[in-house]
N, C-alpha and C. Protein backbone atom coordinates (compact mmCIF):
# COMPACT_ATOMS: atom_id res chain seq x y z
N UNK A 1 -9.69 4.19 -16.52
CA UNK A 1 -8.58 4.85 -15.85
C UNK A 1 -8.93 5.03 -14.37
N UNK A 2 -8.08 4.54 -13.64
CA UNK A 2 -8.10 4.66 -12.29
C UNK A 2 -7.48 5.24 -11.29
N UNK A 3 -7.27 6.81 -10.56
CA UNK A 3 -6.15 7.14 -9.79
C UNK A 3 -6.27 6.71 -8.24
N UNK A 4 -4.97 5.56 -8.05
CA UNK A 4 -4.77 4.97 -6.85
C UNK A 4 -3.37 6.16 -5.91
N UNK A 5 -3.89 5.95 -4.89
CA UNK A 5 -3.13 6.49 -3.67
C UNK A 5 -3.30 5.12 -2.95
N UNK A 6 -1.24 4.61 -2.81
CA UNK A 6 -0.81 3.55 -1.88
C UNK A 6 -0.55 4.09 -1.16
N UNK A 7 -0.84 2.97 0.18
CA UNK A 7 0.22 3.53 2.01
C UNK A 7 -0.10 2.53 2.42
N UNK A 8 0.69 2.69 3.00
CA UNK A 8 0.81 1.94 4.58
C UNK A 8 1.40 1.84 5.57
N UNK A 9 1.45 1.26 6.80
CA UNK A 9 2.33 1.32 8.33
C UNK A 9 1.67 2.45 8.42
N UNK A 10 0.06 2.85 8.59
CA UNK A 10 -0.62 3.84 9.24
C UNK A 10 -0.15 4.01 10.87
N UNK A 11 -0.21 3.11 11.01
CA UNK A 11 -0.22 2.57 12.71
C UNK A 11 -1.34 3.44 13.84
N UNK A 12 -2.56 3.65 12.75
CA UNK A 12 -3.14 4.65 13.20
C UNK A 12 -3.62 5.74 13.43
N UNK A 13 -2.84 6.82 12.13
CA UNK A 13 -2.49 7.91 12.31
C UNK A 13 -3.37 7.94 10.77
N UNK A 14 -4.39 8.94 10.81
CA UNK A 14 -4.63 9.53 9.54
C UNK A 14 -5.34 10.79 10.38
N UNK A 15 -4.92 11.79 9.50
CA UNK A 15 -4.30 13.15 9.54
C UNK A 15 -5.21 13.78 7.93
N UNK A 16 -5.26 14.96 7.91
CA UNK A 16 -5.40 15.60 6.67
C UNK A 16 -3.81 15.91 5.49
N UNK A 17 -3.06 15.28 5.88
CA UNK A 17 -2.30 15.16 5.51
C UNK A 17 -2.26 13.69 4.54
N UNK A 18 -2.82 12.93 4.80
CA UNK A 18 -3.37 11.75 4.31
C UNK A 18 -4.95 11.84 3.19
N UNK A 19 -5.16 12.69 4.24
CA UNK A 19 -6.77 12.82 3.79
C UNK A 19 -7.00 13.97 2.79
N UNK A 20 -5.81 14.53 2.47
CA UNK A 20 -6.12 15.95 1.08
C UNK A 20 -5.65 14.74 -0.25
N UNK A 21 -5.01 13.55 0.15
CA UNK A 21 -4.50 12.48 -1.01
C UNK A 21 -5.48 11.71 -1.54
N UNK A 22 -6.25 10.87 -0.31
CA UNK A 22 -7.42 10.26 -0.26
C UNK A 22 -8.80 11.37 -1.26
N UNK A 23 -8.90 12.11 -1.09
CA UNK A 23 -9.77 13.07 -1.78
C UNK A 23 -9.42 12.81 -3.78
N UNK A 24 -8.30 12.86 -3.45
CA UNK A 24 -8.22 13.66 -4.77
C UNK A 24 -8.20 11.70 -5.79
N UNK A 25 -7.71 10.63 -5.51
CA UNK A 25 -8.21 9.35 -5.33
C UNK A 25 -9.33 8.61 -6.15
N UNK A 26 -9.11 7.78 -6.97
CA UNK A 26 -10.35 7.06 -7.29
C UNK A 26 -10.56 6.25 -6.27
N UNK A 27 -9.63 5.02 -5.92
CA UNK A 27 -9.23 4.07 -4.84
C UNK A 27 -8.11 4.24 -3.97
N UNK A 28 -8.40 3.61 -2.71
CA UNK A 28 -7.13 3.79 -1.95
C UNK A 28 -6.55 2.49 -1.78
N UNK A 29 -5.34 2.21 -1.80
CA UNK A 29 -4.71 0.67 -1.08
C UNK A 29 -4.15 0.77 0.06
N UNK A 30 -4.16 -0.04 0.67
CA UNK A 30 -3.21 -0.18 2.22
C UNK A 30 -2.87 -1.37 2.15
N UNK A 31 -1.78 -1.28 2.49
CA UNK A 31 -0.76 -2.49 2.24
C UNK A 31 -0.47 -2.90 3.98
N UNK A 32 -1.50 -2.57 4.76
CA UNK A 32 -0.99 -3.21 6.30
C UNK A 32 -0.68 -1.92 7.03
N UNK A 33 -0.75 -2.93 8.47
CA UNK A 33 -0.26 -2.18 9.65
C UNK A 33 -1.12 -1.12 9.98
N UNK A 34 -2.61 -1.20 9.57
CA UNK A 34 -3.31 -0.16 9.63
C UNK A 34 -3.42 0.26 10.87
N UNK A 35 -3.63 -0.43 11.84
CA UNK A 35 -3.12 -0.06 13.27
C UNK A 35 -4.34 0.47 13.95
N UNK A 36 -5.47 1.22 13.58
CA UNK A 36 -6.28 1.43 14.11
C UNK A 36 -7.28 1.23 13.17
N UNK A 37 -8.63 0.46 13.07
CA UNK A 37 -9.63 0.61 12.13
C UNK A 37 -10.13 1.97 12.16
N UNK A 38 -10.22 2.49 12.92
CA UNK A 38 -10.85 4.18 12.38
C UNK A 38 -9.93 4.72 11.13
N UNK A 39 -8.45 4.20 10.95
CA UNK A 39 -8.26 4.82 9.91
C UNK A 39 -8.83 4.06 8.66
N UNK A 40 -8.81 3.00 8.64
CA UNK A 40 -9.62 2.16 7.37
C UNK A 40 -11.47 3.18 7.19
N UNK A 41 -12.33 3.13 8.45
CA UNK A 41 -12.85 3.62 8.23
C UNK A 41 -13.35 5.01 7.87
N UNK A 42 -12.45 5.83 8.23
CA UNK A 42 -12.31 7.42 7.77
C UNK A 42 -12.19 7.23 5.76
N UNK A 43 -10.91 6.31 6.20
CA UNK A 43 -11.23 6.26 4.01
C UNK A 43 -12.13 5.91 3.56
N UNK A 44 -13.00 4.65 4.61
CA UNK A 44 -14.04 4.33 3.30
C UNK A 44 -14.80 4.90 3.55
N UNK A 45 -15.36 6.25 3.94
CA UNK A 45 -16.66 6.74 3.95
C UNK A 45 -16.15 8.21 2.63
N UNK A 46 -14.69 8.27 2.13
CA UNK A 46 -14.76 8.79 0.76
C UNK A 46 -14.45 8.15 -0.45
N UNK A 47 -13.84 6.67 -0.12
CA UNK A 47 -12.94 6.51 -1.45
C UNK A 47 -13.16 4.98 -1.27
N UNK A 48 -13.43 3.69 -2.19
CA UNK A 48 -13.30 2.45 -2.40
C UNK A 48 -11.67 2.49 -1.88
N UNK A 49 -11.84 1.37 -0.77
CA UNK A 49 -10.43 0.85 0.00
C UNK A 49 -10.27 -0.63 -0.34
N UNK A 50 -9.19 -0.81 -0.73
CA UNK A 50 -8.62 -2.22 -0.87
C UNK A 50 -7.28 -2.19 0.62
N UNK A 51 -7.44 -2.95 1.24
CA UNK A 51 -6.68 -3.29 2.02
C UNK A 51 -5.84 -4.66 2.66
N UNK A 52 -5.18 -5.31 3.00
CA UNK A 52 -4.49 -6.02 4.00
C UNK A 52 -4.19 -5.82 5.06
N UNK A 53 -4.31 -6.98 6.24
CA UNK A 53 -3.82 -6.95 7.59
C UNK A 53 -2.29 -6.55 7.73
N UNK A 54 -1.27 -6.30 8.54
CA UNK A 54 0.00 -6.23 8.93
C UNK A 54 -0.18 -6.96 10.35
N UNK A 55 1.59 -7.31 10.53
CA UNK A 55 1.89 -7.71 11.78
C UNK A 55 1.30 -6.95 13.09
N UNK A 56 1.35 -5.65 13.20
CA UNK A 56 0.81 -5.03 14.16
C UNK A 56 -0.80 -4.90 14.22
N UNK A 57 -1.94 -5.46 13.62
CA UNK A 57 -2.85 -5.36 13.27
C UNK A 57 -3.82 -6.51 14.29
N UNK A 58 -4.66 -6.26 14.85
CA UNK A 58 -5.65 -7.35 16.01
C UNK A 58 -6.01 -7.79 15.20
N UNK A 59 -7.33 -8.53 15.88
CA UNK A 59 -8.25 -9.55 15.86
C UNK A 59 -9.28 -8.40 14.34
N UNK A 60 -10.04 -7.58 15.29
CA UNK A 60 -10.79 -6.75 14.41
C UNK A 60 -10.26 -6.31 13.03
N UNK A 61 -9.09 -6.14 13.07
CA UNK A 61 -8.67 -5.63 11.19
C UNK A 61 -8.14 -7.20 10.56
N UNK A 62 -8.31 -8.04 11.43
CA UNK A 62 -7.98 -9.23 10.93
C UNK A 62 -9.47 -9.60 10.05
N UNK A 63 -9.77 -9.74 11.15
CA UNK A 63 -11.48 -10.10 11.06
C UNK A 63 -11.89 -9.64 9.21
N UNK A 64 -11.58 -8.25 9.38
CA UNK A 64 -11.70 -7.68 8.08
C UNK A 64 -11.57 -7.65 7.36
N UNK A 65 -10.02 -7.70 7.23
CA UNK A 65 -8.97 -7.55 5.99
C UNK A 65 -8.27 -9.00 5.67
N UNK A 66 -8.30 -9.54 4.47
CA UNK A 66 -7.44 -10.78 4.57
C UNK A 66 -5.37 -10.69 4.56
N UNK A 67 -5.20 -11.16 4.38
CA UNK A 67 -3.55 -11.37 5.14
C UNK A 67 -3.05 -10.99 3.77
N UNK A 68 -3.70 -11.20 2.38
CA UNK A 68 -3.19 -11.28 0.89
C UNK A 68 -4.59 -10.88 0.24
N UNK A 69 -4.23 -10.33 -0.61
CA UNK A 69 -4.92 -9.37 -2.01
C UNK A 69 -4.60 -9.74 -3.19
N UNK A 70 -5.53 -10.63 -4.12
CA UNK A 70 -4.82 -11.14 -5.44
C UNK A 70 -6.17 -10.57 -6.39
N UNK A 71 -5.82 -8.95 -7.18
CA UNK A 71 -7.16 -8.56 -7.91
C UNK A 71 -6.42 -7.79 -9.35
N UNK A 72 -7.51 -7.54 -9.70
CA UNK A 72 -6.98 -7.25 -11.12
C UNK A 72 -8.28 -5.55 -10.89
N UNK A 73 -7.26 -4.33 -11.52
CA UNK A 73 -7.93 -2.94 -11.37
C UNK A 73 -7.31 -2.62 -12.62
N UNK A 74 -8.14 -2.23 -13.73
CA UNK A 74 -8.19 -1.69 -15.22
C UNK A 74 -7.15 -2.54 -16.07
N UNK A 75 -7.43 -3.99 -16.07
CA UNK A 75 -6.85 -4.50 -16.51
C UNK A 75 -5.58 -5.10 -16.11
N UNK A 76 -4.86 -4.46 -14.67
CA UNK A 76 -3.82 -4.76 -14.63
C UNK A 76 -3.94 -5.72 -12.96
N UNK A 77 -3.17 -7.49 -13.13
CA UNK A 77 -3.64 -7.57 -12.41
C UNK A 77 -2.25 -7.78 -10.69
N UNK A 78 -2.85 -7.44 -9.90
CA UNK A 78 -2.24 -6.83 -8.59
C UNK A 78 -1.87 -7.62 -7.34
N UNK A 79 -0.83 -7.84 -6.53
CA UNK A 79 -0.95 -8.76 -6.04
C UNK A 79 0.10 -7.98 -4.46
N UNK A 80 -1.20 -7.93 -3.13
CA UNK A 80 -0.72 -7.39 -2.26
C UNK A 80 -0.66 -7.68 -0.80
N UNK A 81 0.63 -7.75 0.16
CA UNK A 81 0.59 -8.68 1.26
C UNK A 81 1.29 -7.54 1.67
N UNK A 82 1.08 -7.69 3.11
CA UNK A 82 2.08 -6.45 3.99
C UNK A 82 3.45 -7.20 4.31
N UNK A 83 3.86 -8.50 4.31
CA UNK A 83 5.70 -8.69 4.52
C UNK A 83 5.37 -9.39 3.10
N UNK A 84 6.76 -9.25 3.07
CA UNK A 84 6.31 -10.24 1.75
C UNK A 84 8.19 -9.92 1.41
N UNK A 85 8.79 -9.08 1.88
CA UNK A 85 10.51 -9.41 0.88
C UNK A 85 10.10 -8.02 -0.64
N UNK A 86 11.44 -8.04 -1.29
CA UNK A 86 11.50 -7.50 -2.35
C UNK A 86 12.08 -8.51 -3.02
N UNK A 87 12.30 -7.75 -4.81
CA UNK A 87 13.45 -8.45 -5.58
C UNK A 87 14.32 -8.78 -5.14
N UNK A 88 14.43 -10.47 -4.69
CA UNK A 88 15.81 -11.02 -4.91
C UNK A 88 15.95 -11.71 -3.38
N UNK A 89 14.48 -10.88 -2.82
CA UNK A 89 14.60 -11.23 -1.15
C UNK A 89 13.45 -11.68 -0.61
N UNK A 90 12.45 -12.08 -1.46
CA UNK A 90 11.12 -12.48 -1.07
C UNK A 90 10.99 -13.57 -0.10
N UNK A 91 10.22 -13.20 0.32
CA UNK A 91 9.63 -14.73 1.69
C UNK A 91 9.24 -15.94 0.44
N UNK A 92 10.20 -17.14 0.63
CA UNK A 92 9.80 -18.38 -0.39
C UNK A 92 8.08 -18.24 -0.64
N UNK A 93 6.94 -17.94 0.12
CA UNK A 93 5.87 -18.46 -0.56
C UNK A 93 5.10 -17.01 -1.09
N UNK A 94 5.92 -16.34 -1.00
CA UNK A 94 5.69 -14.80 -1.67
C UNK A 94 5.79 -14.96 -3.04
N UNK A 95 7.73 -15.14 -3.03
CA UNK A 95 7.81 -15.57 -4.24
C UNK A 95 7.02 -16.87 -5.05
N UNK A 96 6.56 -17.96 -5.04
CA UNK A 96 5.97 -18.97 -5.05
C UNK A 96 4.94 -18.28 -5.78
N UNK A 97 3.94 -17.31 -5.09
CA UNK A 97 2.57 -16.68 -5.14
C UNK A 97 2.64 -16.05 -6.38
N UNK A 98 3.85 -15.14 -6.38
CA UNK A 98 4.34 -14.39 -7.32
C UNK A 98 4.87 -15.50 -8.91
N UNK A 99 5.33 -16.66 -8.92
CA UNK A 99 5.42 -17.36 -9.40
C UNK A 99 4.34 -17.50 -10.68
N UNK A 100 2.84 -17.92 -9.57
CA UNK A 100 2.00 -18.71 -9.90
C UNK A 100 0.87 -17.98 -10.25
N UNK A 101 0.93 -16.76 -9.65
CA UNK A 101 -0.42 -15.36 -9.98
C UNK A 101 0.40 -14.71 -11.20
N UNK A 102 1.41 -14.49 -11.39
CA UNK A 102 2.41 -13.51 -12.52
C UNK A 102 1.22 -12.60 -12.74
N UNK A 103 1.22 -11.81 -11.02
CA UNK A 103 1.24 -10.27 -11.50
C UNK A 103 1.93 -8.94 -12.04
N UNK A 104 1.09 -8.40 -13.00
CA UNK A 104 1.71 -6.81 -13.02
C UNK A 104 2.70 -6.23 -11.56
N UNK A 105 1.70 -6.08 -11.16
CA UNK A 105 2.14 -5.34 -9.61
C UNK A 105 2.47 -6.27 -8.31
N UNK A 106 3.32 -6.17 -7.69
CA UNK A 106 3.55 -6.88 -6.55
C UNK A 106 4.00 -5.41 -5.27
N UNK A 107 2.62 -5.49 -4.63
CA UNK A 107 2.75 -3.94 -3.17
C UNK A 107 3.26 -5.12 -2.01
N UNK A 108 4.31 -4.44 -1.65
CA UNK A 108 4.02 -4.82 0.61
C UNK A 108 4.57 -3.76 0.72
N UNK A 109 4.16 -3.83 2.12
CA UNK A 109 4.72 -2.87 3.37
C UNK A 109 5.82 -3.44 4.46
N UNK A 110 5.44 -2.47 5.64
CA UNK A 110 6.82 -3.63 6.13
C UNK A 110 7.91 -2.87 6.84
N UNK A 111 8.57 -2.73 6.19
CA UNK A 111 9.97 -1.88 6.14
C UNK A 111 9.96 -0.37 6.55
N UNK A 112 8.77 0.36 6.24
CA UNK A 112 8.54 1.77 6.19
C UNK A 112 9.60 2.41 5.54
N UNK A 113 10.23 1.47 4.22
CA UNK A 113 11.14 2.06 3.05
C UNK A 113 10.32 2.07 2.17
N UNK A 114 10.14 3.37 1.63
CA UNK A 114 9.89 3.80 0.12
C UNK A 114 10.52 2.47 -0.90
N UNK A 115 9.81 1.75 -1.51
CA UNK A 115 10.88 1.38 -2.80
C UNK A 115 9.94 1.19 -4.10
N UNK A 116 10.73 1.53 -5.57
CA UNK A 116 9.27 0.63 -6.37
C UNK A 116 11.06 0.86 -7.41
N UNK A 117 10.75 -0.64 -7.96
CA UNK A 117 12.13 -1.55 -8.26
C UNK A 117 11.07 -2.79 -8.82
N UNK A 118 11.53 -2.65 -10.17
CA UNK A 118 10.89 -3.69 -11.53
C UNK A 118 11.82 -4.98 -10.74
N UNK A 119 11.00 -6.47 -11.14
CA UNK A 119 11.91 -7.47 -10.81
C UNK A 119 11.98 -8.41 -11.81
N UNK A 120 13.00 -8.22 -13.25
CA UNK A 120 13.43 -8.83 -14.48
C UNK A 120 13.33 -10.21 -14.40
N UNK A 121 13.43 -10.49 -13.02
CA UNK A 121 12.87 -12.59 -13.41
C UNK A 121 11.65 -12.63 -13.40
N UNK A 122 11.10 -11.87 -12.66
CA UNK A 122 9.40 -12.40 -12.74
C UNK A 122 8.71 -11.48 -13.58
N UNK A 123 9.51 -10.56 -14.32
CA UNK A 123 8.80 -9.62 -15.07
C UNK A 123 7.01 -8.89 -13.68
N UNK A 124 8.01 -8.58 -12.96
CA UNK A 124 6.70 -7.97 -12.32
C UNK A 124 7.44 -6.20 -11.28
N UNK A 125 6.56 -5.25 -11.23
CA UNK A 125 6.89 -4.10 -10.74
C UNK A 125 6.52 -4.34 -9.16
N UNK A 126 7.58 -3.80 -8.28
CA UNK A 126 7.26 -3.81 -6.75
C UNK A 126 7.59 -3.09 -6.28
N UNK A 127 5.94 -2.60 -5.79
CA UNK A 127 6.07 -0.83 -4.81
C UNK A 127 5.76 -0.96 -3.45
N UNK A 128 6.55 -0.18 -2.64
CA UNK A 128 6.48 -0.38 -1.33
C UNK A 128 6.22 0.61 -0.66
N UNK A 129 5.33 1.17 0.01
CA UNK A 129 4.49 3.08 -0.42
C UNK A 129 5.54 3.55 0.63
N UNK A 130 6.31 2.67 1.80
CA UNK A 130 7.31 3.32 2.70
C UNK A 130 5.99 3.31 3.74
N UNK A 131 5.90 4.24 4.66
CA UNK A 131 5.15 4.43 5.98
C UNK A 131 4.79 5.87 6.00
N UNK A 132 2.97 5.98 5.87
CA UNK A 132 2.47 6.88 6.22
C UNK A 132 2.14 7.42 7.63
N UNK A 133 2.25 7.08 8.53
CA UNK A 133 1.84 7.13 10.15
C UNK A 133 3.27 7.56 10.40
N UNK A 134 2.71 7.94 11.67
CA UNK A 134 4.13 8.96 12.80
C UNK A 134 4.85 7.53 13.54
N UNK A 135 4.54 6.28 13.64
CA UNK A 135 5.23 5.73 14.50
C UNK A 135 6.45 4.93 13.84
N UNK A 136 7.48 4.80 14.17
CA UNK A 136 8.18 3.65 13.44
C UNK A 136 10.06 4.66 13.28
N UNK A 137 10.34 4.05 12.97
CA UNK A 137 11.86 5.11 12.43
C UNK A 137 12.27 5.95 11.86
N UNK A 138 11.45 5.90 10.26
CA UNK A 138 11.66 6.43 9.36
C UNK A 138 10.85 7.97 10.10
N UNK A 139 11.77 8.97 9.39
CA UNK A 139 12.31 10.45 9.18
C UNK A 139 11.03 11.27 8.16
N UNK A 140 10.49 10.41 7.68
CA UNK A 140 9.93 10.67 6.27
C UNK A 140 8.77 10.01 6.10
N UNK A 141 7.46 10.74 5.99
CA UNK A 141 6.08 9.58 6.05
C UNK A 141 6.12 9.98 4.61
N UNK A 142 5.55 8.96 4.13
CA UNK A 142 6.12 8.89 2.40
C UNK A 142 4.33 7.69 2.04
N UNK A 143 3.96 8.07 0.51
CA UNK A 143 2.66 6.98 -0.13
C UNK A 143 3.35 7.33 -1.42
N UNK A 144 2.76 6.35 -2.49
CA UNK A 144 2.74 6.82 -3.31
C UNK A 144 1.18 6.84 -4.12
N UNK A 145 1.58 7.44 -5.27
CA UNK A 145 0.04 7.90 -6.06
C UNK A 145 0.61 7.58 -7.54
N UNK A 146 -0.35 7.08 -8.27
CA UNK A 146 0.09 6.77 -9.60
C UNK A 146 -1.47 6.57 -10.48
N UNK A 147 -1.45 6.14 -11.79
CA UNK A 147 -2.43 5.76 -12.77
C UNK A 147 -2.72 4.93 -13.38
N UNK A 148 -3.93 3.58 -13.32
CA UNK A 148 -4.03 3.16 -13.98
C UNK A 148 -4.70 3.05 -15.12
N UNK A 149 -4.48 2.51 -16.33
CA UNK A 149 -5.09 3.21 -17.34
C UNK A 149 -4.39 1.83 -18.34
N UNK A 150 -5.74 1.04 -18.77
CA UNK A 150 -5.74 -0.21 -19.47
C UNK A 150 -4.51 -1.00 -19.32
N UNK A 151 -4.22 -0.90 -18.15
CA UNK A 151 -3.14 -2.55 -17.73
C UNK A 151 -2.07 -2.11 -17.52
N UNK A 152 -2.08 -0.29 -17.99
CA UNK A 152 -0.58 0.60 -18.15
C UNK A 152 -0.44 1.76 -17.01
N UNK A 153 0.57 1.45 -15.61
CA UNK A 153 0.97 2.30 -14.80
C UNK A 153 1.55 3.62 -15.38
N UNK A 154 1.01 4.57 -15.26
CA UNK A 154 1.34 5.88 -15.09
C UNK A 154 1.05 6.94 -14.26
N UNK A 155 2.25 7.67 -14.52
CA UNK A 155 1.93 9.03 -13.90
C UNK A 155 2.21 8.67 -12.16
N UNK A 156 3.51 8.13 -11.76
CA UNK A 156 3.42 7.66 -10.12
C UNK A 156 4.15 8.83 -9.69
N UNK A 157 3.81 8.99 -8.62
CA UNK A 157 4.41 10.01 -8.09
C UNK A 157 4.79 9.19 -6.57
N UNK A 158 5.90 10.11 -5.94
CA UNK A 158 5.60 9.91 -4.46
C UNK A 158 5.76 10.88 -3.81
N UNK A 159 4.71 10.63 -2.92
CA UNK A 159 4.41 11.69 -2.04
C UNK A 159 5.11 12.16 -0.43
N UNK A 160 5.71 12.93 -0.19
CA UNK A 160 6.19 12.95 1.30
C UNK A 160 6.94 13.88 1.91
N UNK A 161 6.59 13.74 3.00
CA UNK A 161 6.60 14.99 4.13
C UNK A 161 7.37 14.74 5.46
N UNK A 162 7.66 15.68 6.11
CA UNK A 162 8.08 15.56 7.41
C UNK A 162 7.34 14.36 8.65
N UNK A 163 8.05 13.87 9.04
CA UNK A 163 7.68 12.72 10.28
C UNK A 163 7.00 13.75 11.04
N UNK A 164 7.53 14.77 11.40
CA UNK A 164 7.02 15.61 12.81
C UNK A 164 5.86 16.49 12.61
N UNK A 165 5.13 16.31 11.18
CA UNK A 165 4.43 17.17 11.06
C UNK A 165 3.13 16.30 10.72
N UNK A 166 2.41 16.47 11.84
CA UNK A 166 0.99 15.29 12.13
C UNK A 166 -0.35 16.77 11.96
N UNK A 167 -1.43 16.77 10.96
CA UNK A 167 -1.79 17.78 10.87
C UNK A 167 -3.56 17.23 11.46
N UNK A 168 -4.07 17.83 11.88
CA UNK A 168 -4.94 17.06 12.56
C UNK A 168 -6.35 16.80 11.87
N UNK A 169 -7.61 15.86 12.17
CA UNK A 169 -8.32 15.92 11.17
C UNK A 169 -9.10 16.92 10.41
């Protein structure tokens, strides 16, 4: 059994507001846009980080992080890119990927919309944690948190708070 806390579209910003989630955490994911490596590195000095690059992301989190995430965590196996489309709207080699890996889980980021929406052709679940960081449009810094536990998602929650309320480390 594994408790994951998703985010992403940091753009930089990790806060104790991030970091009371990260605690409580077996693993963390980031689905992109991490925006500053100090926030990658603030997580991993508590919690195993799985991550991806985003569009807004340099050389250095490039360097780091690969562009796509294809792993399997308690059985269930996971498949994560920061653009990537939803059900019905995927980037052709998303879907393709999705095709040919037929994962459980399909994460991006992106949008800084909350979504998690099952997709009945590919029999696969796709969560989109929305945007944890202060920069971007959205009203609402939003992750989610959920359980894995032998190949079987439970217990997701999502998490979220005010845009204007940045709490410091």
């Amino acid at each position: 059994m594994k408790k994951i806390l998703l985010l992403s579209d940091t753009h930089g910003c990790i806060d104790e507001a991030i970091l009371k989630y990260v605690r409580q955490a077996d693993e963390v994911w980031h689905a992109g846009d991490i925006g500053d490596l100090i926030v990658a590195d603030i997580i991993k000095k508590s919690k195993p980080l799985r991550a991806v690059y985003g569009n807004i992301d340099g050389t250095e989190a490039r360097l780091e992080f690969p562009e796509e995430l294809i792993f399997t965590c308690e059985g269930f196996k996971v498949y994560m890119i920061h653009i990537g489309g939803y059900p019905g709207k995927y980037r052709a080699e998303v879907r393709e990927r999705i095709k040919d890996e037929k994962p459980g889980l399909y994460i991006c980021g992106h949008s800084h919309i909350l979504k998690v929406q099952y997709d009945n052709q590919f029999n696969v679940l796709h969560m989109n944690p929305g945007a944890a960081g202060i920069s971007g449009f959205h009203q609402v810094r939003t992750m989610l948190r959920f359980i894995i536990d032998k190949g079987v998602i439970k217990e997701l929650e999502i998490i979220e708070w005010p845009k204007n309320k940045k709490t410091e480390q």
